[in-house]
N, C-alpha and C. Protein backbone atom coordinates (compact mmCIF):
# COMPACT_ATOMS: atom_id res chain seq x y z
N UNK A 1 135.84 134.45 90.19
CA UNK A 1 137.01 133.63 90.37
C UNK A 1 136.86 132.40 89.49
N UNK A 2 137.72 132.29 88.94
CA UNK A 2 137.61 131.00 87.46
C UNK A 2 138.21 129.79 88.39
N UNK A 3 137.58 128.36 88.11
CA UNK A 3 138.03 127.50 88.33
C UNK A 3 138.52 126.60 87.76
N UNK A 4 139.60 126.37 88.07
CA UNK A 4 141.05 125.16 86.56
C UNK A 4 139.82 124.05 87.03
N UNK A 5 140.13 123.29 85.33
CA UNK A 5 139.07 122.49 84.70
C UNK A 5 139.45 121.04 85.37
N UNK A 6 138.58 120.82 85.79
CA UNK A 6 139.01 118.94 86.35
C UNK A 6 138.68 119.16 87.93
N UNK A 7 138.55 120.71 88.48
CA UNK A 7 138.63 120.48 90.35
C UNK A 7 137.14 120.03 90.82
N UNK A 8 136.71 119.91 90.25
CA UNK A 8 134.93 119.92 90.62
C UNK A 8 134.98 118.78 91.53
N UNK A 9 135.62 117.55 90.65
CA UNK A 9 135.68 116.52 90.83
C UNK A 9 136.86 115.63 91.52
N UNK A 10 137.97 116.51 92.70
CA UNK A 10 139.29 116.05 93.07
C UNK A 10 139.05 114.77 93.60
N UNK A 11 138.09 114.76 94.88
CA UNK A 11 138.23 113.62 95.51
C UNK A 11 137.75 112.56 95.00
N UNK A 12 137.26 112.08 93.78
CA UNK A 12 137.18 110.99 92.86
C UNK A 12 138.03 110.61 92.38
N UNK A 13 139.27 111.03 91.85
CA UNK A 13 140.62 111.01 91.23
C UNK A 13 142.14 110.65 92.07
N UNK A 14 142.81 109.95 91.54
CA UNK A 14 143.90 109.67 92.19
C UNK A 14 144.63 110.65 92.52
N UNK A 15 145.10 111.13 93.58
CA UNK A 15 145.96 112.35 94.17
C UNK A 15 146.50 112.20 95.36
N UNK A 16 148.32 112.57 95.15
CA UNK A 16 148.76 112.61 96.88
C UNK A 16 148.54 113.08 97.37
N UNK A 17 147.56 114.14 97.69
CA UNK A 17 147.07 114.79 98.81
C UNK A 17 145.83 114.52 99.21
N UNK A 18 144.97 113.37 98.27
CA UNK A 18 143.69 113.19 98.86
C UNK A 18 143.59 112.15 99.61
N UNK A 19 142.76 112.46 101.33
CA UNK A 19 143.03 111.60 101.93
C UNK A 19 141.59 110.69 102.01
N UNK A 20 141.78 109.74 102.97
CA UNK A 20 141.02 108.53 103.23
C UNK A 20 139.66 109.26 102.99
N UNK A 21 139.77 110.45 104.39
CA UNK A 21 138.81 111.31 104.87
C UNK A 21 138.03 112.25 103.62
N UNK A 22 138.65 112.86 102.82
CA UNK A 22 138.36 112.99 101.42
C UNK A 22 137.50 112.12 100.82
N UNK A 23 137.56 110.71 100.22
CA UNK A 23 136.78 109.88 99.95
C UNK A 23 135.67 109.58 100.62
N UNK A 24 136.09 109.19 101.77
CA UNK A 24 134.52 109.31 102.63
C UNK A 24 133.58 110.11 102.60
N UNK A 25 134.11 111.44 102.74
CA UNK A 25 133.19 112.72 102.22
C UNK A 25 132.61 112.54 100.98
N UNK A 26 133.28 112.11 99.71
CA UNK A 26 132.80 111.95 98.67
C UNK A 26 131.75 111.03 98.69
N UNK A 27 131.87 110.01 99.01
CA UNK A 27 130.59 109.07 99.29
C UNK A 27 129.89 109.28 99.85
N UNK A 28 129.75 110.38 100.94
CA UNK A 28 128.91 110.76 102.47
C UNK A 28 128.12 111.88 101.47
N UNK A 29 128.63 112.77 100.54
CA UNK A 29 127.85 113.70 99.75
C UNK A 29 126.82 113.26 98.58
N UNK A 30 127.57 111.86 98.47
CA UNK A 30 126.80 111.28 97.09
C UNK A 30 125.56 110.58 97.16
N UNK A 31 126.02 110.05 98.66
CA UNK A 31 125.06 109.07 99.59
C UNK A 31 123.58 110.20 99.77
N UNK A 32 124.20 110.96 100.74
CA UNK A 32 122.93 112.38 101.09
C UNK A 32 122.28 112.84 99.70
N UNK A 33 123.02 113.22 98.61
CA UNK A 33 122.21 113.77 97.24
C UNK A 33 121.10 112.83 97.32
N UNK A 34 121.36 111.40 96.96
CA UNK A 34 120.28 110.52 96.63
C UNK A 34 119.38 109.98 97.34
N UNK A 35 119.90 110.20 98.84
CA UNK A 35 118.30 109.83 99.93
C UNK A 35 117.81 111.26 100.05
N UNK A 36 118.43 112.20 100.32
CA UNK A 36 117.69 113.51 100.02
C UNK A 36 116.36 113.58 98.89
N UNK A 37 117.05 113.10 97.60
CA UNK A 37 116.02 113.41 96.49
C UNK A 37 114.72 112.39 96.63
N UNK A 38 115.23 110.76 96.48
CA UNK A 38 114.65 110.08 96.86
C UNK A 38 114.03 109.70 98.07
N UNK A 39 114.53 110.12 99.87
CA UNK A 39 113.46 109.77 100.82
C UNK A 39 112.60 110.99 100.45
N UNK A 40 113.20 112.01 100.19
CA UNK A 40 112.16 113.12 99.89
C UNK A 40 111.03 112.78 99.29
N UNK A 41 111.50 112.12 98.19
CA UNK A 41 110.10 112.28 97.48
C UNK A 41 109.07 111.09 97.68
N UNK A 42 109.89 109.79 98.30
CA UNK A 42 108.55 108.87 99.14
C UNK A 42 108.50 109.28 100.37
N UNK A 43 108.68 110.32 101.23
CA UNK A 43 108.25 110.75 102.27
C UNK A 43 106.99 111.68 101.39
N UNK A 44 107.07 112.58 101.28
CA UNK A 44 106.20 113.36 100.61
C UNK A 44 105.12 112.51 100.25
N UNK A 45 105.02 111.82 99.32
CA UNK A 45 104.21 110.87 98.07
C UNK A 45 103.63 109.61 99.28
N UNK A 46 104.19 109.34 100.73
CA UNK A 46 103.62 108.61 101.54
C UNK A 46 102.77 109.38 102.45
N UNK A 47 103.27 110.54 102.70
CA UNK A 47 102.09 111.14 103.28
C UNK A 47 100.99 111.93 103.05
N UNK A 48 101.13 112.31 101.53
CA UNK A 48 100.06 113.14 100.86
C UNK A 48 99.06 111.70 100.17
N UNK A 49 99.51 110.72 100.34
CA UNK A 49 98.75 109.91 99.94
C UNK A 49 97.93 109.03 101.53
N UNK A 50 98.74 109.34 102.78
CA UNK A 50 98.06 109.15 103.84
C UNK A 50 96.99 110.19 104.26
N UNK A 51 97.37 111.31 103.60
CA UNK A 51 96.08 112.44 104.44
C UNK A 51 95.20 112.26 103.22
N UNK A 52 95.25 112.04 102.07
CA UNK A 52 94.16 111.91 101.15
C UNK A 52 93.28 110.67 101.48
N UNK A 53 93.79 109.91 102.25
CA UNK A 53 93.23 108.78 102.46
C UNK A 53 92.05 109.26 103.80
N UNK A 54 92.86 109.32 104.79
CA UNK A 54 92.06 110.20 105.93
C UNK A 54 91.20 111.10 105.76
N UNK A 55 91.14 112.22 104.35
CA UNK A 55 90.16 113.49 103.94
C UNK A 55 89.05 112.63 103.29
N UNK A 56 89.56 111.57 102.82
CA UNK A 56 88.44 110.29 101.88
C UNK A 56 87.28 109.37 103.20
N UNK A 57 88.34 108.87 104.07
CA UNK A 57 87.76 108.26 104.90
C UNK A 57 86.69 108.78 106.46
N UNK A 58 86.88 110.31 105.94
CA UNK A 58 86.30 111.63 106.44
C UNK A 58 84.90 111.83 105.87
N UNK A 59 84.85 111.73 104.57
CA UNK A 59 84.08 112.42 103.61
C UNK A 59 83.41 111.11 103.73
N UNK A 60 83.69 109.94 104.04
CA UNK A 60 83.26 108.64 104.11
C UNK A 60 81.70 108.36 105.25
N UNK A 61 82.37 109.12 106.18
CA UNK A 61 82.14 108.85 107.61
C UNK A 61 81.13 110.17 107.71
N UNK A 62 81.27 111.22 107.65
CA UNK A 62 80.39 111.92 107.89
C UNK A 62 79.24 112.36 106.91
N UNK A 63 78.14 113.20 107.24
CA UNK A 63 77.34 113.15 106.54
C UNK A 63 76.47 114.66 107.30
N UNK A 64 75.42 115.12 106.19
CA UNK A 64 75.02 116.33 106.49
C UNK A 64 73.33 116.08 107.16
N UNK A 65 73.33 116.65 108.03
CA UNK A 65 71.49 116.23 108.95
C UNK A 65 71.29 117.64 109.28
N UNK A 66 69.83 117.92 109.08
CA UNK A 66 68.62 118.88 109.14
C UNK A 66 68.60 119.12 110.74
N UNK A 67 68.83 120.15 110.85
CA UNK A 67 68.77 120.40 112.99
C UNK A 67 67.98 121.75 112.73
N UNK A 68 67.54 121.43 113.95
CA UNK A 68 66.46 122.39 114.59
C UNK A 68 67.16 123.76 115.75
N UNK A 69 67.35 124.82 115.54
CA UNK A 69 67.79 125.28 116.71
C UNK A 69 66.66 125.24 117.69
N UNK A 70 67.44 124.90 119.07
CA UNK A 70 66.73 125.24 120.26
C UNK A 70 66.09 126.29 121.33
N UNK A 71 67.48 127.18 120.94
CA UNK A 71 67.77 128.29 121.20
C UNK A 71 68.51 129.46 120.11
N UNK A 72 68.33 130.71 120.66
CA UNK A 72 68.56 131.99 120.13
C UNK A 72 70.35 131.60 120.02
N UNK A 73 70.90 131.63 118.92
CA UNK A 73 71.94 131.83 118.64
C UNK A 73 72.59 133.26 119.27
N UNK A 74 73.27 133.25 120.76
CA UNK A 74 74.04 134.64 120.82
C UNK A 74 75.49 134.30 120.76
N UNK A 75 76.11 135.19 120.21
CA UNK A 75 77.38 135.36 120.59
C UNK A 75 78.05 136.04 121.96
N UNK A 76 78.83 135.33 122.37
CA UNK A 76 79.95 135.39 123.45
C UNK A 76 80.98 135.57 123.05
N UNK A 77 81.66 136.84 124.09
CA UNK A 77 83.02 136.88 123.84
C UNK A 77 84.05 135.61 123.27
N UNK A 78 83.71 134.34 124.62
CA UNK A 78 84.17 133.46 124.41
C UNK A 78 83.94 132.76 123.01
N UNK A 79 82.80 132.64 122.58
CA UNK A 79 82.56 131.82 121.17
C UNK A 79 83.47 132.80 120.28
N UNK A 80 84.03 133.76 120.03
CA UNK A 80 84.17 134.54 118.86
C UNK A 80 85.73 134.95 119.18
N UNK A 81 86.57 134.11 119.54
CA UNK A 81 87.90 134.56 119.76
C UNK A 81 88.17 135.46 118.81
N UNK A 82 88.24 135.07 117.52
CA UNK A 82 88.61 135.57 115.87
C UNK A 82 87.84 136.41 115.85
N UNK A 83 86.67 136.86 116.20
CA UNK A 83 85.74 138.16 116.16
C UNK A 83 84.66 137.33 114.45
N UNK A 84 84.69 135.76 114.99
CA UNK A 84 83.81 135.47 113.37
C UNK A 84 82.58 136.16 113.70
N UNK A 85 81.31 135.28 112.57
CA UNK A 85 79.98 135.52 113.18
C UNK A 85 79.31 134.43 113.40
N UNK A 86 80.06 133.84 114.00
CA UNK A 86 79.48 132.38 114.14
C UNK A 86 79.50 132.26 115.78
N UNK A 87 77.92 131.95 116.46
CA UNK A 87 77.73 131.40 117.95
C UNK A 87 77.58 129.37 118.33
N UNK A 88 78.06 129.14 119.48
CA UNK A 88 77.87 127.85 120.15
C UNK A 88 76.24 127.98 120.42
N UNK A 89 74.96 126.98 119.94
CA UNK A 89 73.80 127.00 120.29
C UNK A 89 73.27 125.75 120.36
N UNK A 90 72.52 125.16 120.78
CA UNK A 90 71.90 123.81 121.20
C UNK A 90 70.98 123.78 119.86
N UNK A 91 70.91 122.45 119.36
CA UNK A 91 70.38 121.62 118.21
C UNK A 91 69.74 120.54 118.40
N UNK A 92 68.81 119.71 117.46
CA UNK A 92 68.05 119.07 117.55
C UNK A 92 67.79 118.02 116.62
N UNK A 93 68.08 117.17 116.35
CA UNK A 93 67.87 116.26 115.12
C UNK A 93 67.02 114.80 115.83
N UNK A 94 66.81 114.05 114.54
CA UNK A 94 66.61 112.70 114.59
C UNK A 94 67.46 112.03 113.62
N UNK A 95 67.56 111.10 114.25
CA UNK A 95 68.76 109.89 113.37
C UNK A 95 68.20 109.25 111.98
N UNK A 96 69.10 108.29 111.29
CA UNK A 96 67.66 108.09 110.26
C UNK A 96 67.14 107.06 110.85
N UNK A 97 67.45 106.26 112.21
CA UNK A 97 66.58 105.33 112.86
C UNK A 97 65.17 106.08 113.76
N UNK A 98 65.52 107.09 113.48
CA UNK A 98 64.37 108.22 114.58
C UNK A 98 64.54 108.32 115.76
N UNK A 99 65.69 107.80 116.17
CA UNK A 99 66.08 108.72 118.04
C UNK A 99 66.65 109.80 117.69
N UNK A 100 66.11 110.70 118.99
CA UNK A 100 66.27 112.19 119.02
C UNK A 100 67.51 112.26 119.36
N UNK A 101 68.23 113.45 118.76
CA UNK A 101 70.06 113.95 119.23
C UNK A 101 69.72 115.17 120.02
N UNK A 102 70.58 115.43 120.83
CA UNK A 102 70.74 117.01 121.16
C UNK A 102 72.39 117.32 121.13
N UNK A 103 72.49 118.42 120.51
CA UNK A 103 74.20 118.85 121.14
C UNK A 103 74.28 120.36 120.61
N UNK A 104 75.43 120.26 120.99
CA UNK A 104 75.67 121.98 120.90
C UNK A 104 76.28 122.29 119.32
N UNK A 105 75.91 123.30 118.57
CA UNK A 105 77.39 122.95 117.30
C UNK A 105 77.14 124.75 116.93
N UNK A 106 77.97 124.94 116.22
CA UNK A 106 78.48 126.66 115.56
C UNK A 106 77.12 126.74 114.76
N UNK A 107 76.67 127.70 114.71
CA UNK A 107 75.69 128.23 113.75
C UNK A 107 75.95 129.70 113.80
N UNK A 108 75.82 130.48 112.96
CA UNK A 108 75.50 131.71 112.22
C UNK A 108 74.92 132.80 113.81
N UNK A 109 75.78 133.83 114.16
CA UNK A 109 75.28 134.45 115.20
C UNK A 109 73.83 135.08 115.41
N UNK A 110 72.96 134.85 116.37
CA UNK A 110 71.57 135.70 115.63
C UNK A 110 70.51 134.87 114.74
N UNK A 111 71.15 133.74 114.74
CA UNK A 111 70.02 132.86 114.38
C UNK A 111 68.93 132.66 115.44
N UNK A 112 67.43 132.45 115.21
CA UNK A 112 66.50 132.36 116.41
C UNK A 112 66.21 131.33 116.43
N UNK A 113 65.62 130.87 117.48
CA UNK A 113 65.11 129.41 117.80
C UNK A 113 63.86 129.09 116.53
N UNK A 114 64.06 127.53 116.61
CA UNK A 114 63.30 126.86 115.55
C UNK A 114 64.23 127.14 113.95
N UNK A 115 64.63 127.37 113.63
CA UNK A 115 65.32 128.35 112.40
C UNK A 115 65.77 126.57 112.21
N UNK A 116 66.01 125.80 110.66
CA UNK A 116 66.57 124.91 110.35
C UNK A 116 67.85 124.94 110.12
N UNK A 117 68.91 124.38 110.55
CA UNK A 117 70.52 124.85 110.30
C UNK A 117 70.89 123.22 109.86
N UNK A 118 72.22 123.65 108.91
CA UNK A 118 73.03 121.92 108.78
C UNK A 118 73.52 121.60 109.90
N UNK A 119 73.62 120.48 109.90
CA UNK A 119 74.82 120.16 111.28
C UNK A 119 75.88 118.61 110.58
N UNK A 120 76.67 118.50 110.59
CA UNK A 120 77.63 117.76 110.26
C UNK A 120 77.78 116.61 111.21
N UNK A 121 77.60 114.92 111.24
CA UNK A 121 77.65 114.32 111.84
C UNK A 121 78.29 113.21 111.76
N UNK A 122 78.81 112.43 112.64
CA UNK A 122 79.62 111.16 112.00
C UNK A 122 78.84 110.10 112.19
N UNK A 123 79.06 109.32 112.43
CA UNK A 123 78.83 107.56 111.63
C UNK A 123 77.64 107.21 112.83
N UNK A 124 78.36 107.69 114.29
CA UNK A 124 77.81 107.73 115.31
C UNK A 124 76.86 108.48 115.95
N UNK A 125 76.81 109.44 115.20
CA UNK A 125 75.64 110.68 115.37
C UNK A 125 75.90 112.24 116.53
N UNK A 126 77.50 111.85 116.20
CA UNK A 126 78.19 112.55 117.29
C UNK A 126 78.45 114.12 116.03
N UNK A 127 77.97 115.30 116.62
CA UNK A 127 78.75 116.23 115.73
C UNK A 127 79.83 116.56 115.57
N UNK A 128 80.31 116.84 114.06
CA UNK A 128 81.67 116.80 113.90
C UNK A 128 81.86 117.98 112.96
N UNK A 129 83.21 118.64 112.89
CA UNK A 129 83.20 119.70 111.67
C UNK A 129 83.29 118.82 110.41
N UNK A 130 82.64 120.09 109.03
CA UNK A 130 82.52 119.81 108.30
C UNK A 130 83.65 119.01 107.48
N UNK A 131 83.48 117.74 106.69
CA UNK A 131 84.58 117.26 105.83
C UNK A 131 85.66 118.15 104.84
N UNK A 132 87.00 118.22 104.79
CA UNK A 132 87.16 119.50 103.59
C UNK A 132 86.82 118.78 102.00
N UNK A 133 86.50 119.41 101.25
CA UNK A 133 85.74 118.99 100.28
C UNK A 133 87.01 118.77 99.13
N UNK A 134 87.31 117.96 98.03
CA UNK A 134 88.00 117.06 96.87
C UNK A 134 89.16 117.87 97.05
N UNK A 135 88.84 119.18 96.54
CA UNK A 135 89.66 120.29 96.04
C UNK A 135 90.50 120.50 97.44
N UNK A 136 90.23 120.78 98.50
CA UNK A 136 90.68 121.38 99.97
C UNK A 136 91.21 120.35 100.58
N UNK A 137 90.84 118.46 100.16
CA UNK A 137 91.90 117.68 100.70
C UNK A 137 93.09 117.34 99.76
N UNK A 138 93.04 117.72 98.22
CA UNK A 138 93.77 117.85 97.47
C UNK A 138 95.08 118.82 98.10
N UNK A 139 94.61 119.81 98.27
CA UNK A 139 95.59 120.90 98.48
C UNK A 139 96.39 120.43 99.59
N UNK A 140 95.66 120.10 100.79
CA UNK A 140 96.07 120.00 102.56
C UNK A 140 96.82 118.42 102.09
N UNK A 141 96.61 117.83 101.11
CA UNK A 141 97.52 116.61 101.03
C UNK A 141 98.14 116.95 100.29
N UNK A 142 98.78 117.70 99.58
CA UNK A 142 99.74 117.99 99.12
C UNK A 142 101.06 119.23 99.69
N UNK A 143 100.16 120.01 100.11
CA UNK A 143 101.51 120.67 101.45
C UNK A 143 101.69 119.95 102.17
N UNK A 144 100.98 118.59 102.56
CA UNK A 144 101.64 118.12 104.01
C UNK A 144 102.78 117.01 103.68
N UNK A 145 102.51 117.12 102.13
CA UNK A 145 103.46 115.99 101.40
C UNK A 145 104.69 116.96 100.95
N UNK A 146 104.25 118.26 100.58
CA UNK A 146 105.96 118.78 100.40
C UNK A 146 106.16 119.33 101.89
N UNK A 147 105.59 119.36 102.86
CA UNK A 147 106.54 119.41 104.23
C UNK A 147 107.35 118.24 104.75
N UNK A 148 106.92 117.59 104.17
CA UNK A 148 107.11 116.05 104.96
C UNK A 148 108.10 115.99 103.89
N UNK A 149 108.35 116.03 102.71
CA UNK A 149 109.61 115.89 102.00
C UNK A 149 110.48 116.94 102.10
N UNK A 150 110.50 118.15 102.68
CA UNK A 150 111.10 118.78 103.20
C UNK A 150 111.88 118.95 104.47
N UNK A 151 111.20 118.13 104.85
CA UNK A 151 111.53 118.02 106.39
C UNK A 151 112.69 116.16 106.16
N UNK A 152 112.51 115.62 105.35
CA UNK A 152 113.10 114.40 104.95
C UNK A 152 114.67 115.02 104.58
N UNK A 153 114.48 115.97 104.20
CA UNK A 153 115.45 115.67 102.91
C UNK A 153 116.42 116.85 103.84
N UNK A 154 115.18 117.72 104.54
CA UNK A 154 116.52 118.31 105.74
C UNK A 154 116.97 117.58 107.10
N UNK A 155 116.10 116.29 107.22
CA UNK A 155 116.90 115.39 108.40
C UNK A 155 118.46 115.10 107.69
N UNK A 156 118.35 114.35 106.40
CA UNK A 156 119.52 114.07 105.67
C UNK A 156 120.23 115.45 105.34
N UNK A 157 119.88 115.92 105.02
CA UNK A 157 121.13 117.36 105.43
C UNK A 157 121.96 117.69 106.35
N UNK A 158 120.74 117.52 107.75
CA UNK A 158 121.69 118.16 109.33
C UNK A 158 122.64 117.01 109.73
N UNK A 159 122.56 115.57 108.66
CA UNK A 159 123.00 114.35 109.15
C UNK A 159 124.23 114.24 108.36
N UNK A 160 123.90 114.76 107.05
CA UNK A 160 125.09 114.98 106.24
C UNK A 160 126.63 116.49 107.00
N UNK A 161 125.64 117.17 107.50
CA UNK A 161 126.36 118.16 107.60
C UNK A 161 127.62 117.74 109.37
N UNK A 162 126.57 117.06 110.50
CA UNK A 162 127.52 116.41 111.31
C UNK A 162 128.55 115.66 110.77
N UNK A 163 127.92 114.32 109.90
CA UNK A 163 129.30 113.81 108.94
C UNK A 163 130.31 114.29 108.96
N UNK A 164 130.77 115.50 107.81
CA UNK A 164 131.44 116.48 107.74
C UNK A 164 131.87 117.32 108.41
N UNK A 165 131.55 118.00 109.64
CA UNK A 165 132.11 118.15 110.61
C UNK A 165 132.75 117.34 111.77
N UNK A 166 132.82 115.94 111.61
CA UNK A 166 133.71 115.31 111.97
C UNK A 166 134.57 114.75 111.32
N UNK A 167 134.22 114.68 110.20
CA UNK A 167 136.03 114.62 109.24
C UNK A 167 136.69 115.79 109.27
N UNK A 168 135.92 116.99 109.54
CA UNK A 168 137.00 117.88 109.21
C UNK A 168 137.30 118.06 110.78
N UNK A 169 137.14 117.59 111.71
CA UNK A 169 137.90 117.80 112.91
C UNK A 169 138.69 116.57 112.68
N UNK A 170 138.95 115.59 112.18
CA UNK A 170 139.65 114.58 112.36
C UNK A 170 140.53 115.02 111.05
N UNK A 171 140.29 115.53 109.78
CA UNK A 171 141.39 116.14 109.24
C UNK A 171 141.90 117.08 109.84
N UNK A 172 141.82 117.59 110.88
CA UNK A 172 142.56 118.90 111.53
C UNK A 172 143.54 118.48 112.16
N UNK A 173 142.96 117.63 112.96
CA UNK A 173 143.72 116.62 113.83
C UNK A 173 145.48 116.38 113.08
N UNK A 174 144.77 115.27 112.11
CA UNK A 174 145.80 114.33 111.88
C UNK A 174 147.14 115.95 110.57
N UNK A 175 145.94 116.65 110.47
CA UNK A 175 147.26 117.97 110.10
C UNK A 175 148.09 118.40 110.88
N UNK A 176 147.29 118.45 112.06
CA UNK A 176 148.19 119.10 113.06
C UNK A 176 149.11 118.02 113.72
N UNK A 177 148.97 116.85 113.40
CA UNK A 177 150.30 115.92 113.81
C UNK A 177 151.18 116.08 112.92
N UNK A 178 150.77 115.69 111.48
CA UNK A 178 151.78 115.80 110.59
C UNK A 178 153.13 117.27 110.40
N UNK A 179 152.22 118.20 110.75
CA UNK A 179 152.68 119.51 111.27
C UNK A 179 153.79 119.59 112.26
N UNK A 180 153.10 118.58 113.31
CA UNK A 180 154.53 118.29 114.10
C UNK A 180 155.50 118.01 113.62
N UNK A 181 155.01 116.56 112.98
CA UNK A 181 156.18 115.65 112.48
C UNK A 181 157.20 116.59 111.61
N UNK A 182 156.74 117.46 110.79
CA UNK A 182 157.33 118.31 109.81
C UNK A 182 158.42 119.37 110.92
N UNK A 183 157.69 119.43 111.69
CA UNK A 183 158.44 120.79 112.35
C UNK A 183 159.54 119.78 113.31
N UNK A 184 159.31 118.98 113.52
CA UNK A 184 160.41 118.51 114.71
C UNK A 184 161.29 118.01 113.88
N UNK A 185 161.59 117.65 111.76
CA UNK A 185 162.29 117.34 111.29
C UNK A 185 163.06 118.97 111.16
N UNK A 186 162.33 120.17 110.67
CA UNK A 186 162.71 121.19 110.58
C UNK A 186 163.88 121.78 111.27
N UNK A 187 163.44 120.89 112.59
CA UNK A 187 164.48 121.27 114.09
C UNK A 187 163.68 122.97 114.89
N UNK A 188 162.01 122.67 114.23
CA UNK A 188 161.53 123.86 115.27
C UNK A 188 160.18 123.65 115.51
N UNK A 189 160.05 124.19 116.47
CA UNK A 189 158.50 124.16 117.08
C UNK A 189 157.12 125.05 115.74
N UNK A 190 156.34 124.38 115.52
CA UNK A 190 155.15 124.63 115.41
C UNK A 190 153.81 125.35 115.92
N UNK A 191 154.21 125.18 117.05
CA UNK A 191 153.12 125.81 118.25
C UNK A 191 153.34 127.23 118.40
C-alpha cells in the first residue's frame, strides 16, 4: 500500500481536521522516542557501572586461604540438587593473625579428610563464594545494564502507550458528540 508523500508527518502541519488531541500525541510520541533512547541508555550505563563497581568491591574484599578438610567429603541428596560433584564438608584454616576458623564450604565430592582445598573468604574471615573474575563481571555488568535499559525504555513505552489510549477515548468521545451535532442538523438520529 503506497503512501501520498507529506502523511508521515500530518500532525505537525496545519490542518482542519487536526485536533488539539492530535498534537498532544505528537509531542507525547516525540517526548517517549527521546527518554526511551536516552533514560535507556543512562539507566543501562548506571547500572552496569553499579554492578562493576560491586564485582570490583568483591574482588576487593575477598581473598583465597589454604583449608584443611576435616572430614570425608560425602555427597547428599540434599547437597547435589543439580546432580553437581560438589559436597558441604567442614574446613579448617588460620587467619593471617593465626586464630583458628572452622566452617562448612563446597568442596569436590570424595575428597578425604586432611586433603588441602581453597576456600574463599571475606574481609572478616567469614566464607564466601568465589569473586566472578574481570571477564565474568564484565559480562554480568553488562546484561544487567541492557536489562535495566530495557526495562527503562519499556516503562516509557507502557506510559506512552496509556497516553494514547486516553486521547483516543477522548477523541471518540468528542466524535461521537460532533456526530450528534451533525445528525440532529441532518434532522436524524445517529444511534
Amino acid at each position: 500500500m503506497a503512501r501520498r508523500p507529506g502523511t508521515r508527518w500530518w500532525r505537525w502541519r496545519r490542518n482542519p481536521l487536526r485536533r488539539r488531541s492530535d498534537v498532544v500525541e505528537a509531542w507525547v510520541l516525540l517526548a517517549a522516542c527521546v527518554l526511551a533512547v536516552l533514560g535507556g541508555a543512562v539507566a543501562g550505563w548506571l547500572t552496569a557501572g553499579a554492578m562493576r563497581g560491586g564485582f570490583e568491591q568483591a574482588r576487593a574484599d575477598t581473598r583465597a586461604v589454604t583449608a584443611v578438610l576435616t572430614e570425608k567429603a560425602r555427597p547428599q541428596a540434599a547437597d547435589r540438587p543439580g546432580g553437581g560433584n560438589d559436597a558441604w564438608a567442614t574446613v579448617r584454616w588460620r587467619a593471617a593473625d593465626g586464630t583458628p576458623h572452622t566452617a562448612r564450604s563446597e568442596v569436590p565430592a570424595g575428597t578425604p579428610a586432611g586433603t588441602r582445598v581453597t576456600v574463599w573468604v571475606d574481609r572478616h574471615g567469614t566464607p564466601t563464594s568465589r569473586p566472578p573474575s574481570p571477564g565474568q563481571a564484565t559480562v554480568q555488568a553488562a546484561l544487567g545494564g541492557l536489562w535495566a535499559a530495557t526495562a527503562a525504555a519499556g516503562a516509557v513505552y507502557g506510559g506512552t502507550r496509556l497516553v494514547r489510549a486516553r486521547l483516543d477515548r477522548r477523541r471518540m468521545a468528542q466524535w461521537a458528540a460532533e456526530w450528534e451535532q451533525v445528525g440532529a442538523r441532518w434532522g436524524r438520529q445517529t444511534n
